[in-house]
PDB file of N, CA and C in Angstrom:
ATOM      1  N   UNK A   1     107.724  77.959  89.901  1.00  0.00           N
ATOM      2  CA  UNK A   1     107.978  78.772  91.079  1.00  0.00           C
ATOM      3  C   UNK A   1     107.768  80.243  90.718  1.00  0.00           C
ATOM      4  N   UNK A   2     107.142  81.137  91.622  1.00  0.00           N
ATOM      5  CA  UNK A   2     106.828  82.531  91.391  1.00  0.00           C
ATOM      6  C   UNK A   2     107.416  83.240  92.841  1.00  0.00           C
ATOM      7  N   UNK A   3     107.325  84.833  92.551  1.00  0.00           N
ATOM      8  CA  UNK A   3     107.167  85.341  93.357  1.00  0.00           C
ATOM      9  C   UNK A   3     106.718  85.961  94.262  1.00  0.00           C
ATOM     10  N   UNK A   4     105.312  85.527  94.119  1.00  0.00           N
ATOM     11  CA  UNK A   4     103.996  86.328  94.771  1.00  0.00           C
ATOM     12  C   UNK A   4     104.318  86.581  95.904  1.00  0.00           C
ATOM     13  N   UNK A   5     104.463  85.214  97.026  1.00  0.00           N
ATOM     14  CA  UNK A   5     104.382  85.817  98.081  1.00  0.00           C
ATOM     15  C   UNK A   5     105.960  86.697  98.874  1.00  0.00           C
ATOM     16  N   UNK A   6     106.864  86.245  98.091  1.00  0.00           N
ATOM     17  CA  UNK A   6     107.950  87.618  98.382  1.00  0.00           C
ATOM     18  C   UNK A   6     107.091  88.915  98.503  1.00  0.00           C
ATOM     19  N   UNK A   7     106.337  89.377  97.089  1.00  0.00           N
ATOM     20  CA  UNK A   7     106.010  90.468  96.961  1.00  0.00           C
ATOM     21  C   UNK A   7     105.261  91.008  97.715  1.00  0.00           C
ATOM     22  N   UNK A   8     104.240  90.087  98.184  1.00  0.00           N
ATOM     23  CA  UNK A   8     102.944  90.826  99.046  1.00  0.00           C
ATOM     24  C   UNK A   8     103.698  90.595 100.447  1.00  0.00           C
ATOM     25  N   UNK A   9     104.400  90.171 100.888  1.00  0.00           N
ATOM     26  CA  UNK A   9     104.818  90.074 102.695  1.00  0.00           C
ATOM     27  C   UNK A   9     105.238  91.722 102.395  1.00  0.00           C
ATOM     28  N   UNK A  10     106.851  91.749 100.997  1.00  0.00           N
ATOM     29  CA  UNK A  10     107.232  93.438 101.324  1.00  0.00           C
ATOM     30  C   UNK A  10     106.547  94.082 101.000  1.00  0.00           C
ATOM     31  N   UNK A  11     105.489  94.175 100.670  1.00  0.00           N
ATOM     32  CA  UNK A  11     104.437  95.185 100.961  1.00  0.00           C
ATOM     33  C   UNK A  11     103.081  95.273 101.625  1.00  0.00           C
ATOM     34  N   UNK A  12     104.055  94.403 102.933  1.00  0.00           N
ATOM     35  CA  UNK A  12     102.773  94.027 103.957  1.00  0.00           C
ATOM     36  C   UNK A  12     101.114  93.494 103.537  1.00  0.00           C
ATOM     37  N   UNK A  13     101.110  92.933 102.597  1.00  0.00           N
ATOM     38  CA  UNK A  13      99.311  92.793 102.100  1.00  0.00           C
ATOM     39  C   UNK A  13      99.356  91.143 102.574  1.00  0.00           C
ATOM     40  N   UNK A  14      98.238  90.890 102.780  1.00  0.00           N
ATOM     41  CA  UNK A  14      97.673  89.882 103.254  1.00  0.00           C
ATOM     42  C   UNK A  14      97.429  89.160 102.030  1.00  0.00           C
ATOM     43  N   UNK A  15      96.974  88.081 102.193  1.00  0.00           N
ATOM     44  CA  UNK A  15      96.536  86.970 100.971  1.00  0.00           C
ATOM     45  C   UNK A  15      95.292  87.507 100.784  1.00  0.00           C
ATOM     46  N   UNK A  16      94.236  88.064 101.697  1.00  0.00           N
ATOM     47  CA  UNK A  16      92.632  88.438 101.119  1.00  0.00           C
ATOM     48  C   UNK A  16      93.068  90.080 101.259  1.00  0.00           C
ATOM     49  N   UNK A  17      93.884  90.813 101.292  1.00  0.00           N
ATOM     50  CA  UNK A  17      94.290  92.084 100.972  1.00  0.00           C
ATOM     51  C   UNK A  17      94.402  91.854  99.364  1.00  0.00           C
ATOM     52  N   UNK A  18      95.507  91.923  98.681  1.00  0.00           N
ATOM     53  CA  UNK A  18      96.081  90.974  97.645  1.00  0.00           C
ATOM     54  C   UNK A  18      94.699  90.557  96.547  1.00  0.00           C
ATOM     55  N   UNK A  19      94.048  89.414  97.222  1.00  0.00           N
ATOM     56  CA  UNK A  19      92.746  88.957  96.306  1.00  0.00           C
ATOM     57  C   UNK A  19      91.862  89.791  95.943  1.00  0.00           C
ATOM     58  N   UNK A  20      91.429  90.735  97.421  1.00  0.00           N
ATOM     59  CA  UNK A  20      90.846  91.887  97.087  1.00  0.00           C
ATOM     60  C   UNK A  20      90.827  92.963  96.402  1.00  0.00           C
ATOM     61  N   UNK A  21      92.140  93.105  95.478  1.00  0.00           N
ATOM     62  CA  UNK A  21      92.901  94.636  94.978  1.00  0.00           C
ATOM     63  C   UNK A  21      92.721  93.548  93.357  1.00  0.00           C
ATOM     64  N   UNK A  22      92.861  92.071  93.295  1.00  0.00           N
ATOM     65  CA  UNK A  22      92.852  91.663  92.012  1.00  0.00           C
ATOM     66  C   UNK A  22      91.802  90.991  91.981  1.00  0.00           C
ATOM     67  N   UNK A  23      90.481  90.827  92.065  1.00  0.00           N
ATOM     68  CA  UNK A  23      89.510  90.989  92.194  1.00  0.00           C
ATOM     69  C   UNK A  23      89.298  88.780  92.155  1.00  0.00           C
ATOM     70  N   UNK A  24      89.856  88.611  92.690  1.00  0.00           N
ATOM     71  CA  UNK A  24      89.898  87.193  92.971  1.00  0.00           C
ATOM     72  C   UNK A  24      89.745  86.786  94.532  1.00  0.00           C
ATOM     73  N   UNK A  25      89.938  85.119  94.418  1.00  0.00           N
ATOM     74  CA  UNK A  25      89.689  84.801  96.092  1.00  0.00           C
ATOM     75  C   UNK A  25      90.815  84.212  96.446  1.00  0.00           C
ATOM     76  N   UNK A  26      90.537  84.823  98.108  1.00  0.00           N
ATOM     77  CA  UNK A  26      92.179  84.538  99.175  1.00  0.00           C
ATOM     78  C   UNK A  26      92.407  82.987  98.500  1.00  0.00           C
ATOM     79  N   UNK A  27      92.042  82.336  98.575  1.00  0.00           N
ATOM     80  CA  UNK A  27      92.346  80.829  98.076  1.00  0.00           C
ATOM     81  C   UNK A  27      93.062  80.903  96.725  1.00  0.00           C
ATOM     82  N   UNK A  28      92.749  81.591  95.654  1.00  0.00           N
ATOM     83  CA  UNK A  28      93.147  81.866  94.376  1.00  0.00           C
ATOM     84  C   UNK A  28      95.285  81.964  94.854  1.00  0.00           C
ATOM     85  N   UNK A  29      94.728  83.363  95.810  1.00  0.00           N
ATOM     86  CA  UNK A  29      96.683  84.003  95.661  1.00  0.00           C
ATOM     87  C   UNK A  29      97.099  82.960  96.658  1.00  0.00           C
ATOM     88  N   UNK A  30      96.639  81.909  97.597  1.00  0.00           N
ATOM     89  CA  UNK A  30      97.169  80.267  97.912  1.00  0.00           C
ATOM     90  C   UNK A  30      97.700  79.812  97.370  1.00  0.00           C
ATOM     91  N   UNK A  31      97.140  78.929  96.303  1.00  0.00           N
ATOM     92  CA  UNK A  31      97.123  78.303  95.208  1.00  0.00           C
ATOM     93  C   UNK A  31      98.192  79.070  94.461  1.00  0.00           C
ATOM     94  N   UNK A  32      98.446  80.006  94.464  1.00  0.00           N
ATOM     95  CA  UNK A  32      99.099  80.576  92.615  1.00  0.00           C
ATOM     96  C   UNK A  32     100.070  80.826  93.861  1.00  0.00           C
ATOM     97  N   UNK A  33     100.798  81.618  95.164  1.00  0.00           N
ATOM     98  CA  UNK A  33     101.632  81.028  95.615  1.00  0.00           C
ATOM     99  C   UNK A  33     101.972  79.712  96.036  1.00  0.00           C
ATOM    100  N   UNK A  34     101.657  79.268  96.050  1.00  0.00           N
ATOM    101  CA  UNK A  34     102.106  77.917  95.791  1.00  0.00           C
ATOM    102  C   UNK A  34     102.209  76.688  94.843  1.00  0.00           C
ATOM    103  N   UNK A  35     102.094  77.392  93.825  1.00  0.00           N
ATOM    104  CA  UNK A  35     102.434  76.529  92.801  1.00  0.00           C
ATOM    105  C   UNK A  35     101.362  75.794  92.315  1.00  0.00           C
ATOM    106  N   UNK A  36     100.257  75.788  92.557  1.00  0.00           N
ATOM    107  CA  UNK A  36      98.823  74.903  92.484  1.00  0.00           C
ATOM    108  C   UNK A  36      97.869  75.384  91.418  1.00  0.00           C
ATOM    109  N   UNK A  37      98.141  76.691  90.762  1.00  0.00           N
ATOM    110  CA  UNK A  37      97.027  77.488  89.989  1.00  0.00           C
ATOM    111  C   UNK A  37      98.101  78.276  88.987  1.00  0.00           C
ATOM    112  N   UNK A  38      97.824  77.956  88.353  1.00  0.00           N
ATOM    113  CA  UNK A  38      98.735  78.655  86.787  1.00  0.00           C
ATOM    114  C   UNK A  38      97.582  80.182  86.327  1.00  0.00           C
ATOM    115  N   UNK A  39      97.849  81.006  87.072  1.00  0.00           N
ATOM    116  CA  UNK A  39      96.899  82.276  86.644  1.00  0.00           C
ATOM    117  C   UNK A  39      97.005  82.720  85.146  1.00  0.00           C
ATOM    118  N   UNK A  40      95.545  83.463  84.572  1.00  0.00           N
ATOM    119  CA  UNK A  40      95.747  83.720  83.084  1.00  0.00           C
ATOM    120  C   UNK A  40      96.052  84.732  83.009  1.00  0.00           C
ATOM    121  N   UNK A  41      96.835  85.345  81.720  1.00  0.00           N
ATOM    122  CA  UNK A  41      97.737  85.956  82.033  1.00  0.00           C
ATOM    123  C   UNK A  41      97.024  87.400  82.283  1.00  0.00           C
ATOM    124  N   UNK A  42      95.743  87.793  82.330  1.00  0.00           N
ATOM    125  CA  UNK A  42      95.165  88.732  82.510  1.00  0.00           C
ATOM    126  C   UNK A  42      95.508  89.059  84.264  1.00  0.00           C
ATOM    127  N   UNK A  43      94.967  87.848  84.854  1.00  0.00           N
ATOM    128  CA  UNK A  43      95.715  87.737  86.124  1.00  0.00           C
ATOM    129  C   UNK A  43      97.375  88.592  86.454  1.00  0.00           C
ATOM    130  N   UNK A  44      97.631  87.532  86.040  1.00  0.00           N
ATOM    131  CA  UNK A  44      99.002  87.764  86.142  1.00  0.00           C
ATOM    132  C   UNK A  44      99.648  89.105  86.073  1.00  0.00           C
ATOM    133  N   UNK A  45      98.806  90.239  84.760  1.00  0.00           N
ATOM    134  CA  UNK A  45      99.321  90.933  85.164  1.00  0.00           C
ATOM    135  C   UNK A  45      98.885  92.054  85.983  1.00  0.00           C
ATOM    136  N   UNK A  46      97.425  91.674  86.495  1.00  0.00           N
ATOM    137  CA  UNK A  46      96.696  92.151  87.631  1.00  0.00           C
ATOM    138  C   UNK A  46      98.104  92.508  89.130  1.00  0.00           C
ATOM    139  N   UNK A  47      98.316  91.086  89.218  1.00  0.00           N
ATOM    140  CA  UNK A  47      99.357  90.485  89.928  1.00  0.00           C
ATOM    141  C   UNK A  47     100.393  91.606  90.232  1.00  0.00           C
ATOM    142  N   UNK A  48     100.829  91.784  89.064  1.00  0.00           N
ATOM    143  CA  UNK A  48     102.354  92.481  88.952  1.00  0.00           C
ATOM    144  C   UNK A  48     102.172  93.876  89.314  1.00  0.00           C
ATOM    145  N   UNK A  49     100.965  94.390  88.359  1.00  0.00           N
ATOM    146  CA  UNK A  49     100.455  95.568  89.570  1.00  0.00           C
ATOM    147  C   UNK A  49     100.572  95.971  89.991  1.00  0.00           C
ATOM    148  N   UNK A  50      99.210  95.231  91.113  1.00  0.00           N
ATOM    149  CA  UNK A  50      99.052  95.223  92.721  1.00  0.00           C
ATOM    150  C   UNK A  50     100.286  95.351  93.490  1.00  0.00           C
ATOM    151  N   UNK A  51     101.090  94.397  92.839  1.00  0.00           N
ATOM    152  CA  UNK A  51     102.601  94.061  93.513  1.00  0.00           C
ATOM    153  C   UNK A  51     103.745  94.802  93.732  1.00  0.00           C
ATOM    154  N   UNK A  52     103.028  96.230  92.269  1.00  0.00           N
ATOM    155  CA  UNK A  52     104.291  96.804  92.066  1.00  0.00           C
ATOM    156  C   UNK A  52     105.633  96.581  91.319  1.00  0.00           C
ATOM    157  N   UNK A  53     105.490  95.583  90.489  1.00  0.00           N
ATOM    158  CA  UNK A  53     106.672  94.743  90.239  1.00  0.00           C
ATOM    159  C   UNK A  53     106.388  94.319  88.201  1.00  0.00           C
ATOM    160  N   UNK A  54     107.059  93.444  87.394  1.00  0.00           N
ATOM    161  CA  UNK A  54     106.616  93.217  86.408  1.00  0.00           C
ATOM    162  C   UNK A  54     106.810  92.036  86.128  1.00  0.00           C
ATOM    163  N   UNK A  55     105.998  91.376  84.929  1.00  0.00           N
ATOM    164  CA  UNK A  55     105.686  89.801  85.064  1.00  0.00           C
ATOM    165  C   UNK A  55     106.970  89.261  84.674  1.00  0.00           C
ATOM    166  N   UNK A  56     108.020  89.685  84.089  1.00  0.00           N
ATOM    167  CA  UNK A  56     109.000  88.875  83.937  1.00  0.00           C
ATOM    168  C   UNK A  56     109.595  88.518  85.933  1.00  0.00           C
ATOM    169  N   UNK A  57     109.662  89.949  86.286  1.00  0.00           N
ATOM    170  CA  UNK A  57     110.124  89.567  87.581  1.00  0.00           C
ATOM    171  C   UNK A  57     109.558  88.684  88.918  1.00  0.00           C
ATOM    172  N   UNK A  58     108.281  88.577  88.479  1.00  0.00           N
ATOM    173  CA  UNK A  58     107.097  87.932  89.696  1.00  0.00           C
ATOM    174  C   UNK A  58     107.231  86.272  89.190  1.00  0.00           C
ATOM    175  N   UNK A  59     107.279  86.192  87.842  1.00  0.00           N
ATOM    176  CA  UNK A  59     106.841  84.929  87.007  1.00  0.00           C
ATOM    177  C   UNK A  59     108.256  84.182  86.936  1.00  0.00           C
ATOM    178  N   UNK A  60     109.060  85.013  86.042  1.00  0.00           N
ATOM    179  CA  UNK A  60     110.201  84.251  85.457  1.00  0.00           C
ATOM    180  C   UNK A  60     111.814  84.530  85.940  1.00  0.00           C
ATOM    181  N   UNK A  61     111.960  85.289  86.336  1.00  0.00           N
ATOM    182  CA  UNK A  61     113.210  85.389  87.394  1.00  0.00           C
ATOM    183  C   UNK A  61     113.893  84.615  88.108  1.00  0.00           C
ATOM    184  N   UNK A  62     114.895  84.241  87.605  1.00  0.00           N
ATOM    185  CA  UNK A  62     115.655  83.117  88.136  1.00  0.00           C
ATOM    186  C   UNK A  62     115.174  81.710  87.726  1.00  0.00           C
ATOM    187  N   UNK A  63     114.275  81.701  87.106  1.00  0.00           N
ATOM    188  CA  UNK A  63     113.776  80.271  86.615  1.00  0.00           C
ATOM    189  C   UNK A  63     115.065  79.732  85.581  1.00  0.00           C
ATOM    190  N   UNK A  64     115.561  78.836  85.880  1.00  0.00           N
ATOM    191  CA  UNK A  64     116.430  77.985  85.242  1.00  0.00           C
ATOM    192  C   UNK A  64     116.380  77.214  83.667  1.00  0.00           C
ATOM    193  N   UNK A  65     116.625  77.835  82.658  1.00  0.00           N
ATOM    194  CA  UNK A  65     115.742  77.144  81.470  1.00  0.00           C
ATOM    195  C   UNK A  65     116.595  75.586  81.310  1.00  0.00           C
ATOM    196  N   UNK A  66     115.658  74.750  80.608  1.00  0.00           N
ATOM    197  CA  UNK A  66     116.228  73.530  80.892  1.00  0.00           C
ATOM    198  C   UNK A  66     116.754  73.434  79.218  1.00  0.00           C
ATOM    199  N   UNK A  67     117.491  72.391  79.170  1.00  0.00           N
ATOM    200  CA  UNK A  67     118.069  72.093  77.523  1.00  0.00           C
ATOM    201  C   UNK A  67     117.443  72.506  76.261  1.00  0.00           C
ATOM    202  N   UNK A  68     116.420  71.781  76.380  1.00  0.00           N
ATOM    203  CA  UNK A  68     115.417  71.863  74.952  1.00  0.00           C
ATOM    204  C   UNK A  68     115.118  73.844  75.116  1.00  0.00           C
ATOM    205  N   UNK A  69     114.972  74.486  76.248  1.00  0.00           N
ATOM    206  CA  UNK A  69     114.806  76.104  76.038  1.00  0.00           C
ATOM    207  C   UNK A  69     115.992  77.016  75.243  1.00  0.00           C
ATOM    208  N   UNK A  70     117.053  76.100  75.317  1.00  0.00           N
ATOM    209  CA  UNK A  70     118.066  77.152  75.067  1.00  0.00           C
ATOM    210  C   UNK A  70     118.460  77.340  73.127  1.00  0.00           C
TER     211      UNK A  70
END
């Protein structure tokens, strides 16, 4: 789970706004909001960016670590 599309609604950008500023396709920031596309991390921190925000907070925030993490 990420936070992409939190980020781009509060800062009003569209999904092909968004793709356009990280030089990818509207389908790409689909996919990676929704869980379907694991972006590299070059992406990713394209992502955080654009977004304004940083990859711990877009990526890993609130993610729950499971047993074997701790």
């Amino acid at each position: 789970m990420n936070r992409v599309r939190e980020h781009r609604k509060a800062l009003k950008l569209s999904q092909l706004e968004l793709a356009r500023q990280v030089e990818v396709a509207r389908q790409t920031i689909n996919l990676i909001e929704n869980d379907k596309y694991n972006p590299s991390l070059d992406l990713c921190i394209k992502l955080a960016l654009a977004l304004k925000t940083d990859l711990n907070t877009l990526f890993w925030e609130g993610i729950r670590r499971t047993d074997n993490e701790k």
